[in-house]
PDB file of N, CA and C in Angstrom:
ATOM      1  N   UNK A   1      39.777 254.315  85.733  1.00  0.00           N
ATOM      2  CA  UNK A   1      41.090 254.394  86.296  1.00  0.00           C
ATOM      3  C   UNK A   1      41.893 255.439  85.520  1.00  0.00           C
ATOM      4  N   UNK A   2      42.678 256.285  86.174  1.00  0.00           N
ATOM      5  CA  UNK A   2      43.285 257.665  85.388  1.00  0.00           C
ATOM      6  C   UNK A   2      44.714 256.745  85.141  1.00  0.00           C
ATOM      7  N   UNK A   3      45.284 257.684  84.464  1.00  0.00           N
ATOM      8  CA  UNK A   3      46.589 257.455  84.613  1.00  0.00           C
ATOM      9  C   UNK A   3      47.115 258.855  84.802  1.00  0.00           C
ATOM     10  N   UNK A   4      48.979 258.801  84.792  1.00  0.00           N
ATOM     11  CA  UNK A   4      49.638 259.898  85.288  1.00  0.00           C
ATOM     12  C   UNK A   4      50.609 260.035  84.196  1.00  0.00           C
ATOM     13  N   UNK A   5      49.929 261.113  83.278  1.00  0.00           N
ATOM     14  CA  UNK A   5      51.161 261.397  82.321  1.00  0.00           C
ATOM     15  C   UNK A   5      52.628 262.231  82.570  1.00  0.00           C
ATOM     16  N   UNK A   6      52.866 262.240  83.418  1.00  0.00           N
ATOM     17  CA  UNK A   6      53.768 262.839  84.145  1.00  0.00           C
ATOM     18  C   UNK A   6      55.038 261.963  85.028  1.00  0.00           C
ATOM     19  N   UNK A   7      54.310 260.759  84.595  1.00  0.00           N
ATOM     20  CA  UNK A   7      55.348 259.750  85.461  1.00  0.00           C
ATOM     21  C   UNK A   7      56.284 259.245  84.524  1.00  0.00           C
ATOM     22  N   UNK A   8      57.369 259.324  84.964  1.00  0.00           N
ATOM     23  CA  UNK A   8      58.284 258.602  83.904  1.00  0.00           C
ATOM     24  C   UNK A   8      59.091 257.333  84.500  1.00  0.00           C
ATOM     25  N   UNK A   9      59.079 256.326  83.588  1.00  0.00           N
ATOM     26  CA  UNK A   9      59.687 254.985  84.604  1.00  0.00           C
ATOM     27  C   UNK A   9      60.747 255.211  84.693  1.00  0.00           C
ATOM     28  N   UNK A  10      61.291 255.024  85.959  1.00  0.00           N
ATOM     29  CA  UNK A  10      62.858 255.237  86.336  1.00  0.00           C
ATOM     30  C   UNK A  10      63.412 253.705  85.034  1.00  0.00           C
ATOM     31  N   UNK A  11      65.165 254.241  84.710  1.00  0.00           N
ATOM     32  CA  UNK A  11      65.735 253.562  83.550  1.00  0.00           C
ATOM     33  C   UNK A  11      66.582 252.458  84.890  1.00  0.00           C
ATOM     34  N   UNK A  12      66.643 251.226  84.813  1.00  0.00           N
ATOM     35  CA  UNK A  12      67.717 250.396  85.446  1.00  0.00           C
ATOM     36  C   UNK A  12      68.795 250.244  84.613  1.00  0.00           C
ATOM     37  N   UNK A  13      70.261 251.671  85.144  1.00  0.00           N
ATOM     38  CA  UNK A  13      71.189 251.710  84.767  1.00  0.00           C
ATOM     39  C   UNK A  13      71.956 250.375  85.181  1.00  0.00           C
ATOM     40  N   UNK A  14      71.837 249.577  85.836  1.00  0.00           N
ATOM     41  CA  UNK A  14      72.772 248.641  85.741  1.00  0.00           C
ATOM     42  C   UNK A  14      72.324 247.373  84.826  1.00  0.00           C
ATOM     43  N   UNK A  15      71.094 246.996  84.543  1.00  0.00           N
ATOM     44  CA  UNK A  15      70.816 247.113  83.234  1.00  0.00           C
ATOM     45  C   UNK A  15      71.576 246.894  82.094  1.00  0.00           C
ATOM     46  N   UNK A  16      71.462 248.283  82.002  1.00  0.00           N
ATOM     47  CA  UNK A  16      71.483 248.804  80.433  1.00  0.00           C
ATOM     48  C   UNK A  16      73.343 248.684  80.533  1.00  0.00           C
ATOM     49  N   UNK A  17      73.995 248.479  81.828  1.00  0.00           N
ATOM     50  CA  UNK A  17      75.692 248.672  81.732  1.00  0.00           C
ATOM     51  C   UNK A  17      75.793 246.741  81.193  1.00  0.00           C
ATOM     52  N   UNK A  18      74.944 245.973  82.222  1.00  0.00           N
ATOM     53  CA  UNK A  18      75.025 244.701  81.726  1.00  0.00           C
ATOM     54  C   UNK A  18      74.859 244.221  79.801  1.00  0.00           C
ATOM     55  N   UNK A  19      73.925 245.164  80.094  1.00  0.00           N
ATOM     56  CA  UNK A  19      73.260 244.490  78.392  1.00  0.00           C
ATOM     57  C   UNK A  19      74.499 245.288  77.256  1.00  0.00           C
ATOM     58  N   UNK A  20      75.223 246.558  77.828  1.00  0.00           N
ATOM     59  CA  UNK A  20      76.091 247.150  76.990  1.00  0.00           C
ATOM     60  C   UNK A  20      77.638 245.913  77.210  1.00  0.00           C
ATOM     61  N   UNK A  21      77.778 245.759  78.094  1.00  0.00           N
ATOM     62  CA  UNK A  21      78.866 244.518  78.483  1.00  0.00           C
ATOM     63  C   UNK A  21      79.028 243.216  77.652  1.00  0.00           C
ATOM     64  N   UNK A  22      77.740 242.634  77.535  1.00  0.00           N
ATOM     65  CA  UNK A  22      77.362 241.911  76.654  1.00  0.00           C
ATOM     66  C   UNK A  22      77.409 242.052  75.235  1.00  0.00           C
ATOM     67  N   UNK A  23      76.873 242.746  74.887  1.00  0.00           N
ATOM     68  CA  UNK A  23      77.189 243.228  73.370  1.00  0.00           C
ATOM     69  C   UNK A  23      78.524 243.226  73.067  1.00  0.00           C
ATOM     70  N   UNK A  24      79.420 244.171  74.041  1.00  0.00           N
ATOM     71  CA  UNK A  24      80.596 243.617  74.232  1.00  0.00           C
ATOM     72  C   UNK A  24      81.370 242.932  73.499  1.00  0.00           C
ATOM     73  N   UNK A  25      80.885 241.582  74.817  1.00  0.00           N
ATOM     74  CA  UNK A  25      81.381 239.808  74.720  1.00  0.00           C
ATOM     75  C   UNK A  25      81.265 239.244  72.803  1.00  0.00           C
ATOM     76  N   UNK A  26      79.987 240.003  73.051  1.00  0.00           N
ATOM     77  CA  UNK A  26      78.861 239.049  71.482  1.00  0.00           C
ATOM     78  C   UNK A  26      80.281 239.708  70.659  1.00  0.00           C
ATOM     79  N   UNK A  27      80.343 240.881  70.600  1.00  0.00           N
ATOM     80  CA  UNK A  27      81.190 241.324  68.954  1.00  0.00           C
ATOM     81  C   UNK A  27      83.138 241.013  69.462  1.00  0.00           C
ATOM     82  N   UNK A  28      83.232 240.490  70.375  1.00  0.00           N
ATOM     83  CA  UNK A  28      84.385 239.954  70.496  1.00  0.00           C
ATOM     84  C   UNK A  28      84.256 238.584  69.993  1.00  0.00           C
ATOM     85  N   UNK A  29      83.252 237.655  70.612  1.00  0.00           N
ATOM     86  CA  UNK A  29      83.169 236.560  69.883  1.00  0.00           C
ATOM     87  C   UNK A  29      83.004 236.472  68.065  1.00  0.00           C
ATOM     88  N   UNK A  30      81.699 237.005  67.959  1.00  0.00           N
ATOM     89  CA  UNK A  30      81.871 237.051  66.282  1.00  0.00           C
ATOM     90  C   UNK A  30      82.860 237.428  65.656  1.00  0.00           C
ATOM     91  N   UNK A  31      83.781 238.405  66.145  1.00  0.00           N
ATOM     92  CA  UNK A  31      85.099 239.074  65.369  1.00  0.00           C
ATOM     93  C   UNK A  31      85.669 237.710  65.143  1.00  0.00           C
ATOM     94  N   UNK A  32      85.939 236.255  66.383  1.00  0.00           N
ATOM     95  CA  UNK A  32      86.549 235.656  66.143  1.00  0.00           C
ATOM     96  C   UNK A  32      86.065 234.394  65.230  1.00  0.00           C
ATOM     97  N   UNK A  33      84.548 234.707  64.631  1.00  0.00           N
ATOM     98  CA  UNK A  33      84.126 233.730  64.253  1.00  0.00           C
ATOM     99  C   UNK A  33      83.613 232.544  64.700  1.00  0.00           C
ATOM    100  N   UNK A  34      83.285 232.721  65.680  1.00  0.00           N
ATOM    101  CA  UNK A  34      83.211 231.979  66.964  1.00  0.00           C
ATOM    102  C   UNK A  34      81.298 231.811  67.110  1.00  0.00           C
ATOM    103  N   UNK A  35      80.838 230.868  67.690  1.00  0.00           N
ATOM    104  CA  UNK A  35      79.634 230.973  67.950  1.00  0.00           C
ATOM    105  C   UNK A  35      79.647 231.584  69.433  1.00  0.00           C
ATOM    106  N   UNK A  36      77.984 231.385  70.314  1.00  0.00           N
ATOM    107  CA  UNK A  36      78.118 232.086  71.687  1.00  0.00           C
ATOM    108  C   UNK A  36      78.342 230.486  72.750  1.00  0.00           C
ATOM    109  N   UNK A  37      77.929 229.773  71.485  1.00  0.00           N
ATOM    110  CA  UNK A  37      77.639 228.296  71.888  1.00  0.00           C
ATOM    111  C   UNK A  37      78.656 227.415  72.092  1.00  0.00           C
ATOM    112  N   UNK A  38      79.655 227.721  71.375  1.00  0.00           N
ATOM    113  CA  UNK A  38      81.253 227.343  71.523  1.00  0.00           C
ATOM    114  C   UNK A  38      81.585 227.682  72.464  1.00  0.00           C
ATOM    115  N   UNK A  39      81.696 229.042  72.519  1.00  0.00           N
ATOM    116  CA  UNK A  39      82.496 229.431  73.639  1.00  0.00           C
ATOM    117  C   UNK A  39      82.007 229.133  75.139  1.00  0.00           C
ATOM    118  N   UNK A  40      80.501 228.680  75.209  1.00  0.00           N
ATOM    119  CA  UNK A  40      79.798 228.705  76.564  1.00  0.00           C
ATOM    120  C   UNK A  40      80.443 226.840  76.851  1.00  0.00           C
ATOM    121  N   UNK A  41      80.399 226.386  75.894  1.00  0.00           N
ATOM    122  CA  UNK A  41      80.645 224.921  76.139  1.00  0.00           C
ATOM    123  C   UNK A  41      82.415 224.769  76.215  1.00  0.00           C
ATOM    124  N   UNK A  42      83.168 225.712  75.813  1.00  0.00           N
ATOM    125  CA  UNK A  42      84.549 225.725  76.077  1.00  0.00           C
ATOM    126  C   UNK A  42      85.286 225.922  77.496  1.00  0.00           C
ATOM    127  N   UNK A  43      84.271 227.000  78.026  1.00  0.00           N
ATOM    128  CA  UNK A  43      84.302 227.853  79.294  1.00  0.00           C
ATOM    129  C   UNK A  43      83.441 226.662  80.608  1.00  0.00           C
ATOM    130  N   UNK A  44      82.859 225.788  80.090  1.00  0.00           N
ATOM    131  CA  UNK A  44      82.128 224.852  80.665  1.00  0.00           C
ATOM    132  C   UNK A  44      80.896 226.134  81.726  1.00  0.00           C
ATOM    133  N   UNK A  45      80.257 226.526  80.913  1.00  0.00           N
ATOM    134  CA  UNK A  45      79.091 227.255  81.189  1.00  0.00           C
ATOM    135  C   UNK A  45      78.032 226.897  80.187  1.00  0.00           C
ATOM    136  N   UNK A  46      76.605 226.587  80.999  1.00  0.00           N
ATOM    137  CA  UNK A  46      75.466 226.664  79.940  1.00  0.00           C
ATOM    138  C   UNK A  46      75.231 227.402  78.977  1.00  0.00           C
ATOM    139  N   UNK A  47      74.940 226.961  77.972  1.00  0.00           N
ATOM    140  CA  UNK A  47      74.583 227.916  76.684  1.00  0.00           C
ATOM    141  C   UNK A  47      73.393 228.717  77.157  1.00  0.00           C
ATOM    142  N   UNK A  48      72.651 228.473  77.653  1.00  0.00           N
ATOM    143  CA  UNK A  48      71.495 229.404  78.250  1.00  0.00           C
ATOM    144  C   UNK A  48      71.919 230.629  79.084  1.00  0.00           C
ATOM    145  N   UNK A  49      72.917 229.865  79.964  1.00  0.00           N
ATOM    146  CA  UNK A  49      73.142 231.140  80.813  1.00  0.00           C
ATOM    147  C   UNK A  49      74.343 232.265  79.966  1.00  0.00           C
ATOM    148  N   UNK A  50      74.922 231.860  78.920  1.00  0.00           N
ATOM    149  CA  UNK A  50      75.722 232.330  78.200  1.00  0.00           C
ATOM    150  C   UNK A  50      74.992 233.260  77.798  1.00  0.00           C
ATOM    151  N   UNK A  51      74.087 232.710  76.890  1.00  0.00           N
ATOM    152  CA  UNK A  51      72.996 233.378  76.562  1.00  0.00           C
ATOM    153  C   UNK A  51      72.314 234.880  77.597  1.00  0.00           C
ATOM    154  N   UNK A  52      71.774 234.664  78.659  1.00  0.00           N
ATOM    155  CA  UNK A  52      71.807 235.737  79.459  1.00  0.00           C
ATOM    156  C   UNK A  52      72.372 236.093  79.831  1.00  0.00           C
ATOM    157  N   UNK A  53      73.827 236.234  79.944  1.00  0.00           N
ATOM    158  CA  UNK A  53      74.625 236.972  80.392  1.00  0.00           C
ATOM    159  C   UNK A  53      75.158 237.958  78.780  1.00  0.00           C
ATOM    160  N   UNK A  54      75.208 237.341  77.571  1.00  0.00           N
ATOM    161  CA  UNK A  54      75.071 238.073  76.672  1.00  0.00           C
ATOM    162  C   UNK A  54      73.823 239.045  76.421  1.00  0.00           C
ATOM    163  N   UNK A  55      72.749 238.884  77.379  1.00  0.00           N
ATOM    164  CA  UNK A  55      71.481 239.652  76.947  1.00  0.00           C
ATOM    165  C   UNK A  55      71.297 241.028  77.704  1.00  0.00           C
ATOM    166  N   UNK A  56      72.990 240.393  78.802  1.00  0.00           N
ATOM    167  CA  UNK A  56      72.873 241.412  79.819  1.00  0.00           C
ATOM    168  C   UNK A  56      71.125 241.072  81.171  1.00  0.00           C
ATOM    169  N   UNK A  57      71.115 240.069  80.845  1.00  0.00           N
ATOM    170  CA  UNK A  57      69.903 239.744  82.222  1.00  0.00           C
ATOM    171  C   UNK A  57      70.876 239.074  83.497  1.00  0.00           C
ATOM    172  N   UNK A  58      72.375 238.981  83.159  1.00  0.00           N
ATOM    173  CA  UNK A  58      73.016 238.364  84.189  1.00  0.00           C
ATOM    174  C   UNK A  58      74.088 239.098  84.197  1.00  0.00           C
ATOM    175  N   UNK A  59      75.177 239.258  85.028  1.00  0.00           N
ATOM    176  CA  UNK A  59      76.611 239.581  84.739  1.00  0.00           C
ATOM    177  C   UNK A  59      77.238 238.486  84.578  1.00  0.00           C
ATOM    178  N   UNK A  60      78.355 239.244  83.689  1.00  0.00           N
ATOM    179  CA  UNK A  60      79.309 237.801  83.292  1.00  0.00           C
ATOM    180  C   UNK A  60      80.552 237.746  84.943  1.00  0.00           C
ATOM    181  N   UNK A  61      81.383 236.769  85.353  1.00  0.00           N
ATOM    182  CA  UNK A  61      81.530 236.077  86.434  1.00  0.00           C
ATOM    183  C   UNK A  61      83.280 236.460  86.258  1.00  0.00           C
ATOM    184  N   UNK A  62      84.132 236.875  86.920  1.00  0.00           N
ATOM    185  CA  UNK A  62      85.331 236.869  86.284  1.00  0.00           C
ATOM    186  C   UNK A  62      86.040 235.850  85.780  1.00  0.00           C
ATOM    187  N   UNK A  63      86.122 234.701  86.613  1.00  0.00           N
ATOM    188  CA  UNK A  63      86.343 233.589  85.979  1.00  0.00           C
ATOM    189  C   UNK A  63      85.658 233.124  84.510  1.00  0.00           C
ATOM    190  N   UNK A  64      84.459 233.582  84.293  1.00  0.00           N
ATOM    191  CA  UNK A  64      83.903 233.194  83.048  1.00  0.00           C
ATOM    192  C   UNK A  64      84.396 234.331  81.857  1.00  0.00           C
ATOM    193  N   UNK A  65      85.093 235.863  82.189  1.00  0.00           N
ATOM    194  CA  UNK A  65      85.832 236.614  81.441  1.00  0.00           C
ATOM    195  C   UNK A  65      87.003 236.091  81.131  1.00  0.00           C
ATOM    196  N   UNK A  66      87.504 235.305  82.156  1.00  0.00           N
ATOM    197  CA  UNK A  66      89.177 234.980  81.829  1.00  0.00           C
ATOM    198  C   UNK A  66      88.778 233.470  81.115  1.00  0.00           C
ATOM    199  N   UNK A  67      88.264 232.726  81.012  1.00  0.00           N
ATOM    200  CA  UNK A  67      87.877 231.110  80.147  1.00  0.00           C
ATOM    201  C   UNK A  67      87.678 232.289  78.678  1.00  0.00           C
ATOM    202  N   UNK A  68      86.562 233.369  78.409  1.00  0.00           N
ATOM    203  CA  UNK A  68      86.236 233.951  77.376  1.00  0.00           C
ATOM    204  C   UNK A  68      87.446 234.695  76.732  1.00  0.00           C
ATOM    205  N   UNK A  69      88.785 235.166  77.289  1.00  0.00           N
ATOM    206  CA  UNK A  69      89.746 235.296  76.673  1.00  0.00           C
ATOM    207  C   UNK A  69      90.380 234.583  76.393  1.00  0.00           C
ATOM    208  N   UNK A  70      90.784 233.211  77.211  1.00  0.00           N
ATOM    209  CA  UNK A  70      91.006 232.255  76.539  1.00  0.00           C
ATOM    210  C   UNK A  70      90.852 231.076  75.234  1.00  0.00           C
ATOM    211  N   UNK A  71      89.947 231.119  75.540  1.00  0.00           N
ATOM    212  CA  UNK A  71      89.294 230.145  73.949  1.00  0.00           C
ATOM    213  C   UNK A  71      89.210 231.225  72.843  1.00  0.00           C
ATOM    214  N   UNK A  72      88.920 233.178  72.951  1.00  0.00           N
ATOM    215  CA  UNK A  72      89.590 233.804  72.196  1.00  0.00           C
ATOM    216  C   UNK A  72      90.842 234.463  72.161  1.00  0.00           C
ATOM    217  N   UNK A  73      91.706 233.403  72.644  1.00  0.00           N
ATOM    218  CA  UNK A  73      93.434 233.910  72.685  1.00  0.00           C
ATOM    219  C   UNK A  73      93.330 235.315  72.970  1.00  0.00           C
ATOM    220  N   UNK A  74      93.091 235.742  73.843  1.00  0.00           N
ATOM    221  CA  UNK A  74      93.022 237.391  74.278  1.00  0.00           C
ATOM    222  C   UNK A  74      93.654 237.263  75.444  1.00  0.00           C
ATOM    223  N   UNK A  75      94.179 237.928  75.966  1.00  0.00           N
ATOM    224  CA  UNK A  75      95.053 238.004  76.970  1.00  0.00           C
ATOM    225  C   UNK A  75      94.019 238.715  77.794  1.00  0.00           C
ATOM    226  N   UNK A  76      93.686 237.946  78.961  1.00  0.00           N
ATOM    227  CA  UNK A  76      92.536 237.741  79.935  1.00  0.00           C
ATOM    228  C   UNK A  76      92.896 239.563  80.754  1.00  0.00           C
ATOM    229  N   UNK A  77      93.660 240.052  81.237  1.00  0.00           N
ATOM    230  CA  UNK A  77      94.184 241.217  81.182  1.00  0.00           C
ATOM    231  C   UNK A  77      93.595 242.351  80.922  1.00  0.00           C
ATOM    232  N   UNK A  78      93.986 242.422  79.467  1.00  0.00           N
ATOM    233  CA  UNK A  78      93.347 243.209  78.549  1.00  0.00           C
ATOM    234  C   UNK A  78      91.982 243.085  78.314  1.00  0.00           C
ATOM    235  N   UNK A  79      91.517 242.061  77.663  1.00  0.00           N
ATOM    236  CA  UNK A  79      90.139 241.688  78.194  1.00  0.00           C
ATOM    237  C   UNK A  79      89.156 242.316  79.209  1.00  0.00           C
ATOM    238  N   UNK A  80      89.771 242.248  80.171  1.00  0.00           N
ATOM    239  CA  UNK A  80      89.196 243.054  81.380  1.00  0.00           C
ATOM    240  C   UNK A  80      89.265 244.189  81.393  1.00  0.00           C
ATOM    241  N   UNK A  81      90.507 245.019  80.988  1.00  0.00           N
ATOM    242  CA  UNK A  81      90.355 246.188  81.321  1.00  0.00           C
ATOM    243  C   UNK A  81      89.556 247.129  79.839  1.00  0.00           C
ATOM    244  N   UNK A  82      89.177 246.473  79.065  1.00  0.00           N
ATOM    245  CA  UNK A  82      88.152 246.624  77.474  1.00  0.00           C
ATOM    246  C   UNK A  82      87.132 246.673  78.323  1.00  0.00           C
ATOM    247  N   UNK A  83      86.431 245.354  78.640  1.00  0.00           N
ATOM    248  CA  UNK A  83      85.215 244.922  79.418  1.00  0.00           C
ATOM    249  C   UNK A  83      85.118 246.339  80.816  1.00  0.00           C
ATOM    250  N   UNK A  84      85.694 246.601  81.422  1.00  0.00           N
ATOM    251  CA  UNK A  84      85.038 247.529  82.664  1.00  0.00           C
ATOM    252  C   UNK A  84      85.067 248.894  81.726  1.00  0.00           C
ATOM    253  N   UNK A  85      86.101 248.781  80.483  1.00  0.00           N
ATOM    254  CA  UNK A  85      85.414 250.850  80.267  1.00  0.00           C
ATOM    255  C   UNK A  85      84.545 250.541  79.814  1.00  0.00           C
ATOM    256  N   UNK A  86      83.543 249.795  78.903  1.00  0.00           N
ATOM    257  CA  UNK A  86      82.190 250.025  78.521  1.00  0.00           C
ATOM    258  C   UNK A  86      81.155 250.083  79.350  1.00  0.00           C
ATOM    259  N   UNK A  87      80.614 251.377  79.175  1.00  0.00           N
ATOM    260  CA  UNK A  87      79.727 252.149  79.990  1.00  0.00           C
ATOM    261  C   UNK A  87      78.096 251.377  79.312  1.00  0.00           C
ATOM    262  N   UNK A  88      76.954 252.293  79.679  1.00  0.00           N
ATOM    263  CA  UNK A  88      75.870 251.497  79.481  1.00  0.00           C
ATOM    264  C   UNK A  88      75.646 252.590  77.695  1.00  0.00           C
ATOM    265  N   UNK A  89      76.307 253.093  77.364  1.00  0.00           N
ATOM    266  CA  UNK A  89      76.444 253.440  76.240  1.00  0.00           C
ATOM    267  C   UNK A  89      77.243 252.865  75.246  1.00  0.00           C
ATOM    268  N   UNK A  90      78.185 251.956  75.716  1.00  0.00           N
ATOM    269  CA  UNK A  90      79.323 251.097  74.883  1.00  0.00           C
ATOM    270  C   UNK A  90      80.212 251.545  75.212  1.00  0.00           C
ATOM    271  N   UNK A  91      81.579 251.646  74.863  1.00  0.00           N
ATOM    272  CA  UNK A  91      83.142 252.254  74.700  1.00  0.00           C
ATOM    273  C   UNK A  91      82.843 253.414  75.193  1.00  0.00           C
ATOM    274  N   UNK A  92      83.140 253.918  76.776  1.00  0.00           N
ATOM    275  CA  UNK A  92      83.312 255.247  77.330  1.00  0.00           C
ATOM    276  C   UNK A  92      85.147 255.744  76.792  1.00  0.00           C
ATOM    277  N   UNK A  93      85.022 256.814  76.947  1.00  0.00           N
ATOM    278  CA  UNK A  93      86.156 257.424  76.729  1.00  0.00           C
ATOM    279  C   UNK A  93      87.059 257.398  78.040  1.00  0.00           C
ATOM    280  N   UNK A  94      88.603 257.402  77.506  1.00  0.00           N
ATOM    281  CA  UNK A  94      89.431 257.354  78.949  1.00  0.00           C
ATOM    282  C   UNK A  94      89.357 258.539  79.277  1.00  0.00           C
ATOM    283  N   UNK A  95      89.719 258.978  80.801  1.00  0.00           N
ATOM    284  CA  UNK A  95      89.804 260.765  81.119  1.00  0.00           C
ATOM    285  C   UNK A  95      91.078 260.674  81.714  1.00  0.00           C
ATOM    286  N   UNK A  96      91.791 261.496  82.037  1.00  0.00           N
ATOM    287  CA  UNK A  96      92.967 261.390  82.167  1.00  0.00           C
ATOM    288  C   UNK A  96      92.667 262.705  83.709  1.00  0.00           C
ATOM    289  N   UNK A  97      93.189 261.847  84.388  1.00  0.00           N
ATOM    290  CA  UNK A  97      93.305 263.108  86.121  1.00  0.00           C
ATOM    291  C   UNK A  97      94.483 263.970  86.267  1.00  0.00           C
ATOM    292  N   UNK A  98      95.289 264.019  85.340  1.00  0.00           N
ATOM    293  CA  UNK A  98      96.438 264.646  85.138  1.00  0.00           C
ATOM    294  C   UNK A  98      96.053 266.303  84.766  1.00  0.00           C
TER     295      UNK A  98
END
């Protein structure tokens, strides 16, 4: 059986935007000292699925962003608008259309 060194596996950018989202969540929680396990049982979400949605194998739910600013006193708001600029690289830069 040959193979094809020439093939390259396409990357699943939405993916890699989930799993950058997540990371996210994770270093907002630890900043607060917080486990992932607290907060999944605060938010009344499984720790498992907390878990994948921190691994980026799930998206997080908006309602489950606004419970996650809550139990970290973050103003659910702001929160969100942190959470959509990170690109699948982390912290995209703002551009300004002006």
């Amino acid at each position: 059986m040959s193979t094809q060194s020439n093939v390259i596996p396409l990357k699943d950018e939405a993916r890699d935007l989930r799993r950058a989202r997540g990371q996210f969540i994770k270093n907002l929680i630890d900043d607060e000292e917080r486990s992932a396990r607290f907060v999944a049982v605060r938010i009344g979400l499984a720790p498992s699925s907390m878990s994948e949605r921190l691994k980026g194998k799930s998206p997080f739910l908006a309602d489950e962003l606004e419970g996650i600013a809550r139990v970290l006193r973050i103003d659910p708001v702001d929160l969100y608008k942190q959470y959509i600029l990170v690109g699948p690289a982390g912290i995209e830069p703002t551009t300004s259309t002006v």
